[in-house]
Protein backbone atom coordinates (compact mmCIF):
# COMPACT_ATOMS: atom_id res chain seq x y z
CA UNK A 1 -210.20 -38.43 168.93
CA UNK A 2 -209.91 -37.07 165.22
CA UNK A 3 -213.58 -37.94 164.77
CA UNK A 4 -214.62 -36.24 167.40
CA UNK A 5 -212.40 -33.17 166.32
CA UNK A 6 -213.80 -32.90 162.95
CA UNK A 7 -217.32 -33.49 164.44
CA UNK A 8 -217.01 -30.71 166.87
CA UNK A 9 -215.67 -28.73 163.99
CA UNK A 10 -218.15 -29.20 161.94
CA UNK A 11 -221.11 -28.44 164.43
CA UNK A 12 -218.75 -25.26 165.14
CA UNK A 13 -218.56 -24.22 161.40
CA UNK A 14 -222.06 -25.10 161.11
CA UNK A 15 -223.28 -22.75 163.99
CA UNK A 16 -221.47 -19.51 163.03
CA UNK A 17 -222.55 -19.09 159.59
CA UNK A 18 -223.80 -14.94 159.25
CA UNK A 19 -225.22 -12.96 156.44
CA UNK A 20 -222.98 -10.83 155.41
CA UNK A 21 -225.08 -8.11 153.33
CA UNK A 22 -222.60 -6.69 151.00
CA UNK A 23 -221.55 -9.71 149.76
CA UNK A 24 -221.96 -9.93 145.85
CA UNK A 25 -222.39 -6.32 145.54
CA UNK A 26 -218.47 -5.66 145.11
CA UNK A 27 -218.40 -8.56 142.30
CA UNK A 28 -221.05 -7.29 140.31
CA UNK A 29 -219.74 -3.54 140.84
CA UNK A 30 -216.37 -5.26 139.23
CA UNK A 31 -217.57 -6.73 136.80
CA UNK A 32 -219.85 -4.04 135.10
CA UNK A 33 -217.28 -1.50 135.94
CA UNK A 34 -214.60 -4.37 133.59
CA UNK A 35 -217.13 -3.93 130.49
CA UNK A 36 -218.84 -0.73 131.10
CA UNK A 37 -216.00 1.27 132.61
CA UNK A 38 -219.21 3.12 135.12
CA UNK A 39 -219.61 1.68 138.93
CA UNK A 40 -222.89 0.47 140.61
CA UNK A 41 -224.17 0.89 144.12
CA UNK A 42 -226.36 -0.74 146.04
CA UNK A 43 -228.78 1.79 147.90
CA UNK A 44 -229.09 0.43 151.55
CA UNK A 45 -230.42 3.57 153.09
CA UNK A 46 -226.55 4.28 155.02
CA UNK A 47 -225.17 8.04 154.59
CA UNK A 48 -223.20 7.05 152.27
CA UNK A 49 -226.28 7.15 149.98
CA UNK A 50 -226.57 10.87 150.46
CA UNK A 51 -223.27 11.58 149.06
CA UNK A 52 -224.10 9.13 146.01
CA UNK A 53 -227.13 11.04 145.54
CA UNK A 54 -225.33 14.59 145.37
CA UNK A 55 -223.29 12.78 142.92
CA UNK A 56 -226.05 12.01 140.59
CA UNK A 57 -227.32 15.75 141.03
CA UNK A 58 -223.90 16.78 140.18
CA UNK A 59 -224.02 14.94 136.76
CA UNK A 60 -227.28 15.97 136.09
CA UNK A 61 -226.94 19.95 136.18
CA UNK A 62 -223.92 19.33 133.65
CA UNK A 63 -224.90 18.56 130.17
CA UNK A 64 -225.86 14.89 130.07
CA UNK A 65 -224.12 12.52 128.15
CA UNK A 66 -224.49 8.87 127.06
CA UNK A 67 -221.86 7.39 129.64
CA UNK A 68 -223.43 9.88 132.68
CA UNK A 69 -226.87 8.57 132.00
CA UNK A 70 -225.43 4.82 132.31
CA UNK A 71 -223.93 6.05 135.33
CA UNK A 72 -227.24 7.72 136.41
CA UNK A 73 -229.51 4.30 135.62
CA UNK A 74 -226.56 1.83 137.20
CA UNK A 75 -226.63 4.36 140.41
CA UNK A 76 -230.21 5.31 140.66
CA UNK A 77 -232.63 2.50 138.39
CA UNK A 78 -235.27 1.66 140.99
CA UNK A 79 -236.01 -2.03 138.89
CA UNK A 80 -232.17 -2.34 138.74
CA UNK A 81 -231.92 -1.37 142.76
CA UNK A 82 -234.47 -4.10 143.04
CA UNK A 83 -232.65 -6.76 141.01
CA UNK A 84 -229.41 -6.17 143.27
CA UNK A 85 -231.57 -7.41 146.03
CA UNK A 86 -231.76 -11.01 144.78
CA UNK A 87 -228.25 -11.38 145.69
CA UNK A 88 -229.33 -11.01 149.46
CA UNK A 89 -232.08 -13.64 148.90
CA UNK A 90 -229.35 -16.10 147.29
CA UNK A 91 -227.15 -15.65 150.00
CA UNK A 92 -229.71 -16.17 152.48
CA UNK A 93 -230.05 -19.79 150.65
CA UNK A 94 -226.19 -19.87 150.71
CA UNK A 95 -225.98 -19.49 154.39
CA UNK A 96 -229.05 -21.81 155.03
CA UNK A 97 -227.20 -24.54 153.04
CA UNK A 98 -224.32 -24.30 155.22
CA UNK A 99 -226.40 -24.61 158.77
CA UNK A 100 -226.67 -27.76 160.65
CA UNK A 101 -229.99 -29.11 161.34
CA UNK A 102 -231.05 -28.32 164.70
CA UNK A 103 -230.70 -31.63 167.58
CA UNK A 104 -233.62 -32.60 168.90
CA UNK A 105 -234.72 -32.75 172.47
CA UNK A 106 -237.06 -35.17 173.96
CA UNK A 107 -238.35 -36.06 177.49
CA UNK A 108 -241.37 -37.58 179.69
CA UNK A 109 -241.81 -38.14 183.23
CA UNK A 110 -244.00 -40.67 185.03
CA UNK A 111 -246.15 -39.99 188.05
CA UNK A 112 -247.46 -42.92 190.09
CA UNK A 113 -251.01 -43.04 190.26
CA UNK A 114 -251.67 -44.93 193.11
CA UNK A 115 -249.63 -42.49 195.17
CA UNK A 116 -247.56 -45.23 196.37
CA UNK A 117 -243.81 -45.67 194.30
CA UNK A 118 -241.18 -42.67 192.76
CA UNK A 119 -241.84 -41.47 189.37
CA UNK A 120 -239.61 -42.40 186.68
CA UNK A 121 -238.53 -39.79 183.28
CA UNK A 122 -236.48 -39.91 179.99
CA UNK A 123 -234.54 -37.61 178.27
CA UNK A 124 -232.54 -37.66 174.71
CA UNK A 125 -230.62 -35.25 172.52
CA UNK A 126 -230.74 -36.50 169.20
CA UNK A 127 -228.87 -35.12 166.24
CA UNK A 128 -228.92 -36.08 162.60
CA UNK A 129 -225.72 -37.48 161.27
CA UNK A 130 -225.62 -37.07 157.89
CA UNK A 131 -225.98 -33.63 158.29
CA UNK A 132 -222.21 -33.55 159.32
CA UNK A 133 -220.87 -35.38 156.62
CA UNK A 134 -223.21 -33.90 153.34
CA UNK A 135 -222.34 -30.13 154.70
CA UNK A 136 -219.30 -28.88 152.56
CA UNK A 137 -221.06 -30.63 149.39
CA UNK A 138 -224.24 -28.57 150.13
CA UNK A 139 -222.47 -25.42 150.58
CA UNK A 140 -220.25 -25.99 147.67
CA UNK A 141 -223.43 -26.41 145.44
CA UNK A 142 -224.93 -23.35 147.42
CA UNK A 143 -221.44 -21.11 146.42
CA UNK A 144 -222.47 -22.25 143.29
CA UNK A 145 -225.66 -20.82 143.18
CA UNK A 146 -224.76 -17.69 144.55
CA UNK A 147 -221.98 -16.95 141.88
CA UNK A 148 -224.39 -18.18 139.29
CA UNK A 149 -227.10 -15.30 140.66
CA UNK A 150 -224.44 -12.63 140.86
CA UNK A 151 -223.56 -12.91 137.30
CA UNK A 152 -227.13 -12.71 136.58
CA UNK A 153 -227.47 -9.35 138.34
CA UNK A 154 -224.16 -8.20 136.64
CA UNK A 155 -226.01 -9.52 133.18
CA UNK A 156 -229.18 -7.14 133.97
CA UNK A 157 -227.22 -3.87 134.91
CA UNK A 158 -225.08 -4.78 131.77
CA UNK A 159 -228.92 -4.80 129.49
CA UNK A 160 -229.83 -1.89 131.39
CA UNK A 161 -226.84 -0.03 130.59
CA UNK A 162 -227.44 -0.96 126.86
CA UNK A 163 -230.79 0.01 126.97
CA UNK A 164 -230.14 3.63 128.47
CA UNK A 165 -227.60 4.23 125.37
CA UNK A 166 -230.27 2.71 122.53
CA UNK A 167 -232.73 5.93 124.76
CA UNK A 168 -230.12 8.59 125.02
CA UNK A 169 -229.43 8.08 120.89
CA UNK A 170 -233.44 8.15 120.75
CA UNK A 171 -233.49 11.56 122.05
CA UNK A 172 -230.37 12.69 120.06
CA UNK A 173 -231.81 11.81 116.83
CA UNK A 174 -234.99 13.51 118.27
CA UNK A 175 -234.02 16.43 118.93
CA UNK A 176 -231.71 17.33 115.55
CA UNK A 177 -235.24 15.88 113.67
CA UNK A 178 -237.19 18.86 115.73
CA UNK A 179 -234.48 21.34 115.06
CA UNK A 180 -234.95 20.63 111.25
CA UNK A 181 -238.30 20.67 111.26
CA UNK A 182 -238.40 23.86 112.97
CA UNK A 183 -236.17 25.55 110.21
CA UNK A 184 -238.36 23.65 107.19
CA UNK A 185 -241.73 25.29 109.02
CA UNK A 186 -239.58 28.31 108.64
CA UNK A 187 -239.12 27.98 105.14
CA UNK A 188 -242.07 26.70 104.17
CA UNK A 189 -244.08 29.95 105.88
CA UNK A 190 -242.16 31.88 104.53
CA UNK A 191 -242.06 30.34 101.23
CA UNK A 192 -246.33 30.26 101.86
CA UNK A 193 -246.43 34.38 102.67
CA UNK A 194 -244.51 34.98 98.84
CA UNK A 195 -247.22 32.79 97.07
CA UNK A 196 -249.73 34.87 98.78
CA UNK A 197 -248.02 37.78 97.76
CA UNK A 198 -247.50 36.73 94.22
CA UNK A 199 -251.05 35.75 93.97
CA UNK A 200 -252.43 38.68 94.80
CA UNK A 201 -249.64 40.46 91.98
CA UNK A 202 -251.28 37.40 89.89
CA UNK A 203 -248.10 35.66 89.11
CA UNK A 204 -248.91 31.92 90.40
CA UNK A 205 -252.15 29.99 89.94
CA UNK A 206 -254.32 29.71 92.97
CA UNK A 207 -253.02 25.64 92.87
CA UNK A 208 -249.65 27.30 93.33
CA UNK A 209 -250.70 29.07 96.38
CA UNK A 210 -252.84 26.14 97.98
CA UNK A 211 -249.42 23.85 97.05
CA UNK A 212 -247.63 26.03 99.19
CA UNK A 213 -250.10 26.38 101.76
CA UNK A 214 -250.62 22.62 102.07
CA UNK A 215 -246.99 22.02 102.28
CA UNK A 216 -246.68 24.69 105.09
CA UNK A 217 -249.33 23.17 107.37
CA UNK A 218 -247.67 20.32 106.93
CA UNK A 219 -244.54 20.99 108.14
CA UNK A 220 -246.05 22.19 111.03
CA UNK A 221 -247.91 18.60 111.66
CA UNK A 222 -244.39 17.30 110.89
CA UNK A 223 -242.74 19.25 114.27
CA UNK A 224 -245.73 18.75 116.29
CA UNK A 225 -245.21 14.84 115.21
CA UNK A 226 -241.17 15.13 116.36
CA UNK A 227 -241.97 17.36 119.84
CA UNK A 228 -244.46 14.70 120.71
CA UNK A 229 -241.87 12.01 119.80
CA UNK A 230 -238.80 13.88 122.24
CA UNK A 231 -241.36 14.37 125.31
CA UNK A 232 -242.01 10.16 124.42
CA UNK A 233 -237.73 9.57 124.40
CA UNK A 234 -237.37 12.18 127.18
CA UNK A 235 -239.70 10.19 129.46
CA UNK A 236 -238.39 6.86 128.99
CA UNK A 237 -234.81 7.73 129.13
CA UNK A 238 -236.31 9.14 132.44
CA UNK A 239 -237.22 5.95 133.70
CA UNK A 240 -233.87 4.04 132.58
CA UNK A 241 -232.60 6.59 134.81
CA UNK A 242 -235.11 6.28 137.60
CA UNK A 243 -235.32 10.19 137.39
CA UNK A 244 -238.41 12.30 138.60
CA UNK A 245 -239.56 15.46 139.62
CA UNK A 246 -237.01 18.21 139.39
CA UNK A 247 -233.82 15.77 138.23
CA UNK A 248 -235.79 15.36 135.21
CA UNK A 249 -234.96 18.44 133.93
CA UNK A 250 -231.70 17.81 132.47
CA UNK A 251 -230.36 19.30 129.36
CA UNK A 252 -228.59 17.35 126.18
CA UNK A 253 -227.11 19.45 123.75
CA UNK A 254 -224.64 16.31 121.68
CA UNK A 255 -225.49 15.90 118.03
CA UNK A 256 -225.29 12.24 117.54
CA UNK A 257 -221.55 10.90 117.15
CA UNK A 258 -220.12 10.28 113.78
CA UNK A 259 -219.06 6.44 112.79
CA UNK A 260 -216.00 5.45 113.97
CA UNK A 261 -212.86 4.83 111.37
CA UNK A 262 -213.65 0.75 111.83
CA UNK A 263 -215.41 -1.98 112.62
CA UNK A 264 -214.51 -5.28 115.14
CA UNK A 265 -213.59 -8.45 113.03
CA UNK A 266 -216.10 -11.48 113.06
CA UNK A 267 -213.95 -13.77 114.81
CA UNK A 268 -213.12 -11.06 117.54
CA UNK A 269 -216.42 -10.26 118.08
CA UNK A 270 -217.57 -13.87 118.54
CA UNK A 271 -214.82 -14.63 120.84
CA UNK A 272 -215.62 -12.03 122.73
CA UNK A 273 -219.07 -12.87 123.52
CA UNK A 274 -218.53 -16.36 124.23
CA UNK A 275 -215.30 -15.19 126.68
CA UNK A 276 -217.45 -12.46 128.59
CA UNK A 277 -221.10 -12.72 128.37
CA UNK A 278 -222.64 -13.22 131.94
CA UNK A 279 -225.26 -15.03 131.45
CA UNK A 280 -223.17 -17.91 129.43
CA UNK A 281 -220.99 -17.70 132.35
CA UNK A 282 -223.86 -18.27 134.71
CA UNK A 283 -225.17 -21.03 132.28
CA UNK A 284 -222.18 -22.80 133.06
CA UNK A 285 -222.25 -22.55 136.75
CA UNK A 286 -226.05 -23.41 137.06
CA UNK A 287 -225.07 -26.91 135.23
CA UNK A 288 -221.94 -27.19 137.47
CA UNK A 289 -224.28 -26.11 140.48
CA UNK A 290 -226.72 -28.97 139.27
CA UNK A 291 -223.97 -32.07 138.84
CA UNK A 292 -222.68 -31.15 142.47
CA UNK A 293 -226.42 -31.55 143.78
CA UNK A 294 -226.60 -34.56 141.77
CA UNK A 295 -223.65 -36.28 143.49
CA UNK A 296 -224.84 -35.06 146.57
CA UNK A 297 -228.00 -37.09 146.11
CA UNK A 298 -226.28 -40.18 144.85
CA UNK A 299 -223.52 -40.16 147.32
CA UNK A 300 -226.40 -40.48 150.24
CA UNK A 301 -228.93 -42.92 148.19
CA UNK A 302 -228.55 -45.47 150.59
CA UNK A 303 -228.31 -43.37 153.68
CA UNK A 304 -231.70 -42.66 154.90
CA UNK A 305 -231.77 -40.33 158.07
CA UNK A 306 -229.24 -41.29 160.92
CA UNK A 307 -229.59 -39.82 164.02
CA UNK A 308 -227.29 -40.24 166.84
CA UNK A 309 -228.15 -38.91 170.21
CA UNK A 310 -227.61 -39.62 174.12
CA UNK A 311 -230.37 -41.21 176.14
CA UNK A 312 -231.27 -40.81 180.11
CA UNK A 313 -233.66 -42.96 181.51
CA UNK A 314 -234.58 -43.96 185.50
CA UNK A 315 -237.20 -46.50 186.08
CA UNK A 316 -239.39 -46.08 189.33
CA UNK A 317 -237.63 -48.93 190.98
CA UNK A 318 -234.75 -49.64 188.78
CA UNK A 319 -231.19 -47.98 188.45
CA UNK A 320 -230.84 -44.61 186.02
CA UNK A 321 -229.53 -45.05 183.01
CA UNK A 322 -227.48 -43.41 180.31
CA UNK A 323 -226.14 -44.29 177.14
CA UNK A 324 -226.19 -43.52 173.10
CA UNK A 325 -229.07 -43.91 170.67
CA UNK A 326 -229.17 -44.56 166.96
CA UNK A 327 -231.72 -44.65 164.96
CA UNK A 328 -231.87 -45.34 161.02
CA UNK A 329 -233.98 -45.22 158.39
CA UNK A 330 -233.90 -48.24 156.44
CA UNK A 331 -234.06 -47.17 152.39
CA UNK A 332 -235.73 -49.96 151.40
CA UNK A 333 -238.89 -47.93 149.31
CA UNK A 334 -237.60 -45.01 148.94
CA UNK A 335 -233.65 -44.76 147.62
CA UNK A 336 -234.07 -41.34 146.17
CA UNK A 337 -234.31 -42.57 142.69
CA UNK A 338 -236.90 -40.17 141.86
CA UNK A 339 -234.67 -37.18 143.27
CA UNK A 340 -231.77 -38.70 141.16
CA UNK A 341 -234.27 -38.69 137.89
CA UNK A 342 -235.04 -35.41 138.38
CA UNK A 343 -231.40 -33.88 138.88
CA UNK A 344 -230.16 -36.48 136.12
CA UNK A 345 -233.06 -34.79 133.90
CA UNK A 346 -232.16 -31.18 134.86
CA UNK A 347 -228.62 -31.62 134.63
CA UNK A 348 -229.20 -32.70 131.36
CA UNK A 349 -231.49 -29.53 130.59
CA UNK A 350 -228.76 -27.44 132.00
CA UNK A 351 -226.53 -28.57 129.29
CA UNK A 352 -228.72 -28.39 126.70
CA UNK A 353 -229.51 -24.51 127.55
CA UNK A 354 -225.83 -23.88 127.66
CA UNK A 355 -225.58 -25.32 124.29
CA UNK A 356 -228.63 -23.36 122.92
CA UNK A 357 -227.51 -20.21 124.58
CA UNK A 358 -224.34 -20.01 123.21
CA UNK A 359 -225.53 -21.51 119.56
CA UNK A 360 -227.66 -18.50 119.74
CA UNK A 361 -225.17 -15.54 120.69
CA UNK A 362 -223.11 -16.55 118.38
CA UNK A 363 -225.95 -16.20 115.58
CA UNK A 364 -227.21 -12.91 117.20
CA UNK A 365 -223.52 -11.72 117.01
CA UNK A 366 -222.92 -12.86 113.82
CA UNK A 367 -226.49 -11.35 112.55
CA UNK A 368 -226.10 -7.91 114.47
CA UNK A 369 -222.67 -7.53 112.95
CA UNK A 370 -224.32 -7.92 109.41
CA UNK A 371 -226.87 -5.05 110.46
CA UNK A 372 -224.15 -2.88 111.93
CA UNK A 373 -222.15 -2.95 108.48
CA UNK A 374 -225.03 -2.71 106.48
CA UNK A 375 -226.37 0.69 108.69
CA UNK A 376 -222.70 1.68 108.49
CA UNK A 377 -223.07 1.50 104.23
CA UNK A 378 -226.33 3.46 104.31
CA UNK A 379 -225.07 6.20 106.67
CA UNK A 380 -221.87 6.82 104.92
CA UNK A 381 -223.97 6.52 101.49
CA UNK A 382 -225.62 9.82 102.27
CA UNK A 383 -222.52 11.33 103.87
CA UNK A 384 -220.86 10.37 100.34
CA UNK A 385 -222.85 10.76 97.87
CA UNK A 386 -226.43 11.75 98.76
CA UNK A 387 -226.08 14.81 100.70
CA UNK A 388 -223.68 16.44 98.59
CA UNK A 389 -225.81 15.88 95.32
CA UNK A 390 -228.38 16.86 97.21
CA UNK A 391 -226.48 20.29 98.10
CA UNK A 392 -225.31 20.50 94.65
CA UNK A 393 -229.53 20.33 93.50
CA UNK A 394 -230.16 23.43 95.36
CA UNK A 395 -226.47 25.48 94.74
CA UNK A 396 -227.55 24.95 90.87
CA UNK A 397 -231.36 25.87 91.41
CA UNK A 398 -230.56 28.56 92.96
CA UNK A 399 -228.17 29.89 90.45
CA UNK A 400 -231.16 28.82 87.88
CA UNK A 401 -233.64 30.54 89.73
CA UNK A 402 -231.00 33.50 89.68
CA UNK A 403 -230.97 33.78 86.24
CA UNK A 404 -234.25 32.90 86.08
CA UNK A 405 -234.21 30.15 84.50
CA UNK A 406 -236.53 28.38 86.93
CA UNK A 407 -239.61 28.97 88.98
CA UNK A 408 -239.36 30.01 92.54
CA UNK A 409 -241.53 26.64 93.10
CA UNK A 410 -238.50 24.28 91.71
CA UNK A 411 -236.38 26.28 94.24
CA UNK A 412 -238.69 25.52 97.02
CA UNK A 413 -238.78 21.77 95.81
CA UNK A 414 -235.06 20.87 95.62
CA UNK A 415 -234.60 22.61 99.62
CA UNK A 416 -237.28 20.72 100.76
CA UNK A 417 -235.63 17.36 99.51
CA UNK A 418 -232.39 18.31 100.76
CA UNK A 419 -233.99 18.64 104.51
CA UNK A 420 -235.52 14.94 104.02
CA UNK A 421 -232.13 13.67 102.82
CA UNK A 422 -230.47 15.16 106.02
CA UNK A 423 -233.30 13.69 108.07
CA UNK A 424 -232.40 9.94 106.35
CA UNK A 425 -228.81 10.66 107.41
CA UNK A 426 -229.74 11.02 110.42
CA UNK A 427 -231.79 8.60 110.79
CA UNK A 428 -229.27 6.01 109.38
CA UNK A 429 -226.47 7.30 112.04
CA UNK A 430 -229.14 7.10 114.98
CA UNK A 431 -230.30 3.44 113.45
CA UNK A 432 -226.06 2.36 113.49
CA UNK A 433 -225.49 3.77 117.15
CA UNK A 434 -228.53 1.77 118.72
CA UNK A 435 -227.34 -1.61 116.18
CA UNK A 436 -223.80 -0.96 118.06
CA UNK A 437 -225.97 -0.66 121.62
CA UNK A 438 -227.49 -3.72 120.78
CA UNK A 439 -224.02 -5.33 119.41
CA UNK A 440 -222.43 -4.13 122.74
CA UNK A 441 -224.81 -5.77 124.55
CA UNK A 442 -224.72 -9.37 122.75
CA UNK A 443 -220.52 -9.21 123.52
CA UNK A 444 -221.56 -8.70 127.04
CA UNK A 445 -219.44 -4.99 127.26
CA UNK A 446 -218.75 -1.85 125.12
CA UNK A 447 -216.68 -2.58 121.60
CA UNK A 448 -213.22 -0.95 120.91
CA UNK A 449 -212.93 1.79 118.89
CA UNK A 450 -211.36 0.52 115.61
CA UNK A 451 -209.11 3.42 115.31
CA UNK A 452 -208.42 6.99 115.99
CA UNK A 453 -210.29 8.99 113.22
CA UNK A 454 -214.10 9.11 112.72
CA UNK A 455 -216.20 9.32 110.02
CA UNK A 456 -217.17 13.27 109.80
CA UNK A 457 -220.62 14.75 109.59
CA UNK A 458 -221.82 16.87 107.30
CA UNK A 459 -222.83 20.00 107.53
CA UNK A 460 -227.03 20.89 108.31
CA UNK A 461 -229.13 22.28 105.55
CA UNK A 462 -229.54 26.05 105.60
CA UNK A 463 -231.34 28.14 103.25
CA UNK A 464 -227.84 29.49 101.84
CA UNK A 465 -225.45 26.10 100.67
CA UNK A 466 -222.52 27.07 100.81
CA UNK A 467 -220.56 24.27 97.73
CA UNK A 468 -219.13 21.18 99.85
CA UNK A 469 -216.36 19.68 99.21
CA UNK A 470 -215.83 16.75 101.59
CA UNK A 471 -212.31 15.37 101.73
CA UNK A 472 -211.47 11.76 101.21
CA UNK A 473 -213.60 9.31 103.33
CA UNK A 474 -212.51 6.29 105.15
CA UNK A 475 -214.40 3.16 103.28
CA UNK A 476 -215.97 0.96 105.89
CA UNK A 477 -216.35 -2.95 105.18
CA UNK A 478 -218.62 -4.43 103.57
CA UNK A 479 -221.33 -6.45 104.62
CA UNK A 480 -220.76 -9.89 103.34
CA UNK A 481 -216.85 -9.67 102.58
CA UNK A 482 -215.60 -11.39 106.29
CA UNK A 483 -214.10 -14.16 106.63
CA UNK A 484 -215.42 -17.39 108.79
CA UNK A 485 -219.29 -16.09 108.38
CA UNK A 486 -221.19 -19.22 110.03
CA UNK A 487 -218.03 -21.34 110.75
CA UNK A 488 -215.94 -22.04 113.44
CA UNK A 489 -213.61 -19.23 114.07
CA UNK A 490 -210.85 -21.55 115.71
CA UNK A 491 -210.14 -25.66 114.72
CA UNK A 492 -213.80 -26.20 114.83
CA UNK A 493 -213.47 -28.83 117.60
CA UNK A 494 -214.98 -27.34 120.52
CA UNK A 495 -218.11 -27.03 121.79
CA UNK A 496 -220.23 -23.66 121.39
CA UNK A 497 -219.89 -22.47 124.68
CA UNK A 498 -216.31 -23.37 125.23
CA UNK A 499 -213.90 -20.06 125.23
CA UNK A 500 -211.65 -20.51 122.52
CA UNK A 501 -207.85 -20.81 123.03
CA UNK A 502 -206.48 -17.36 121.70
């Protein structure tokens, strides 16, 4: 009686099985909404779409910022949209793994050809049996695989997300590099209608003038250079953000951020990724996934097929008959040893890519923490010390030229290499934001600010300086001065991949 109760069970659990289509969606929306602090949605074409849609317009008439366009690309990414779809193709395989293979119906019938005698038929239902008993083992290894995909999808809108902020800096940078370059045109015109002027008086050499010409037309090469370069950023922050026609025309009016006060510790930052990055995670699962399947295969090595069935049978001029059927395959060739190989082998591969996976994060980390401090050093080098000398250079040229002590040329020199020193500051602070993007993303989620106060920026070059007189700055750390660089950063015991007991 209890066999026949879990059989029916079975056969009942193994009927009802649905596709549920949301399913996944909510865990990935957790999890990048745990490290990202922005939501994703699944577009399925329900009115509920509509509304998300005025959202996105909504953020896009305000002024953008770096967490809105994440917000935009998780929302509206069209290869992102397409990715989330893989989690209804895993749990299609989920569900599958959990259905019962079809019985089987046969019958004949047997007509007399003589005419003389009754015609005589058959008829079986035949089921395979170790269907029944393999079931929650298959469907535990096809959970398996399902949780394993979902993390993946949660790892791809997580790289996404990174790669929208490493774009949005792109375009910051950009577009401070075009306002400069706009006010050095400026400059240099002007600076190229006195020569002319002077020449004619016949107070500069004609290589004077053609100096000042050349550097003029250059300048203007220079911002026809940078406005190329901010339609380039513009654009593929646009497709990050799976924005066209008129959403495209959103405005950004953010200076790049200054540093924050610190940076994350080594070991922290280590931990961290090992602890929370999704694809380790899923590493882990898809070798858990693979020793379940290869249990599976050795647990039923010696089972071949077994079907069990019911038989009906009435001779022409004998009794009818009914009764069960069995019929097994005898594993006498074929015991599955090369399936059991092969899931040995790619168990074993699993491993292996856990191992490598994790060896390498915690390089990358270790690496893109060395870049971050050593971006961090430059950028607050020219905060320091370079852009004040550099403002100091033209406050005493001018005074020089003033008095004149100097020619209006060495004027014109010293304000044309304080704009390039403001464009290497910038550049630095753009180059430390997308190294803390790409940081971000190797932790698998954004990085705590180390404290409350930021690093200022200076002021932008005009053609008055005004004398600066920063106040004191907060001294970042040092590339090379951490502790636990390329060691273990608990007993050194544990595996790579293993999360270490904080």
């Amino acid at each position: 009686m209890r066999l026949t109760f879990l059989v029916g069970a079975a056969l009942l659990a193994g009927g009802c099985a649905s596709i549920q289509k949301e399913r996944g969606h909510a865990e990935v929306a957790a999890l990048v909404e745990e490290r990202l602090g922005r939501k994703t949605r699944w577009n399925q074409g329900t009115p509920e779409d509509a509304e998300v849609a005025r959202h996105l317009d909504a953020l896009l008439k305000e002024d953008l910022t770096s967490d809105h366009a994440v917000e935009v690309a998780l929302l509206n990414n069209p290869a992102l949209q397409a990715t989330y779809e893989d989690l209804g193709v895993s749990q299609a395989d989920m569900v599958q793994a959990g259905l019962l293979s079809n019985p089987t119906l046969d019958g004949s019938i047997g007509f007399p050809i003589a005419g003389r005698g009754v015609s005589e038929h058959e008829v079986s239902l035949v089921q395979d049996f170790v269907d029944l008993f393999t079931l929650p083992l298959r469907k535990r290894v096809a959970r398996e695989q399902f949780m394993a995909d979902t993390l993946r999808v949660a790892h791809e809108a997580l790289a996404t997300a990174a790669e929208v902020r490493k774009a949005f800096n792109q375009v910051q940078s950009l577009q401070q590099f075009v306002e400069l370059r706009r006010m050095a045109l400026q400059a240099a015109e002007a600076a190229a209608d006195l020569s002319a002027r002077l020449r004619t008086a016949g107070n500069i050499t004609e290589l004077d003038l053609a100096n000042e010409q050349a550097a003029a037309e250059g300048a203007r090469l220079e911002l026809a250079e940078r406005e190329l370069a901010l339609v380039e950023a513009r654009e593929h922050l646009n497709r990050l953000m799976g924005l066209w026609g008129p959403r495209t025309q959103w405005t950004l009016s953010a200076k790049l951020p200054p540093l924050p006060d610190q940076e994350a510790s080594l070991e922290y930052l280590e931990s961290l990724a090992i602890r929370q990055r999704l694809d380790i995670d899923a590493a882990r699962k898809q070798a858990m996934l693979l020793w379940n399947a290869l249990e599976l295969a050795r647990s039923t090595r010696f089972f071949g097929r077994v079907e069990v069935g019911v038989h009906e049978h009435r001779d022409a001029d004998g009794p009818r008959l009914f009764g069960p059927t069995l019929s097994l395959e005898l594993p006498i060739f074929d015991q599955r040893q090369a399936l059991i190989a092969r899931l040995e082998a790619q168990h074993r591969q699993g491993e292996r890519r856990l191992m490598a996976l994790s060896v390498n994060t915690r390089s990358e980390v270790r690496a893109a923490r060395v870049r971050l401090l050593s971006l961090r050093m430059v950028a607050d080098r020219y905060r320091r010390v370079v852009l004040p000398l550099r403002e100091k250079v033209v406050e005493q040229s001018q005074l020089q030229y003033n008095a004149m002590q100097i020619g209006l040329f060495q004027l014109l020199a010293a304000k044309r290499e304080q704009v390039e020193a403001y464009q290497g500051y910038i550049e630095s602070v753009r180059d430390y934001w997308i190294a803390r993007a790409d940081l971000e993303q190797l932790v698998g989620g954004r990085l705590r600010e180390g404290g409350a106060a930021s690093t200022p920026s200076p002021a932008q070059p005009s053609q008055h300086v005004p004398p600066v007189t920063p106040g004191p700055p907060a001294q970042p750390a040092q590339p090379g001065t951490h502790t636990g660089h390329g060691k273990d950063i608990t007993n050194g015991t544990e595996s790579p991949h293993e999360q270490p007991h904080d």
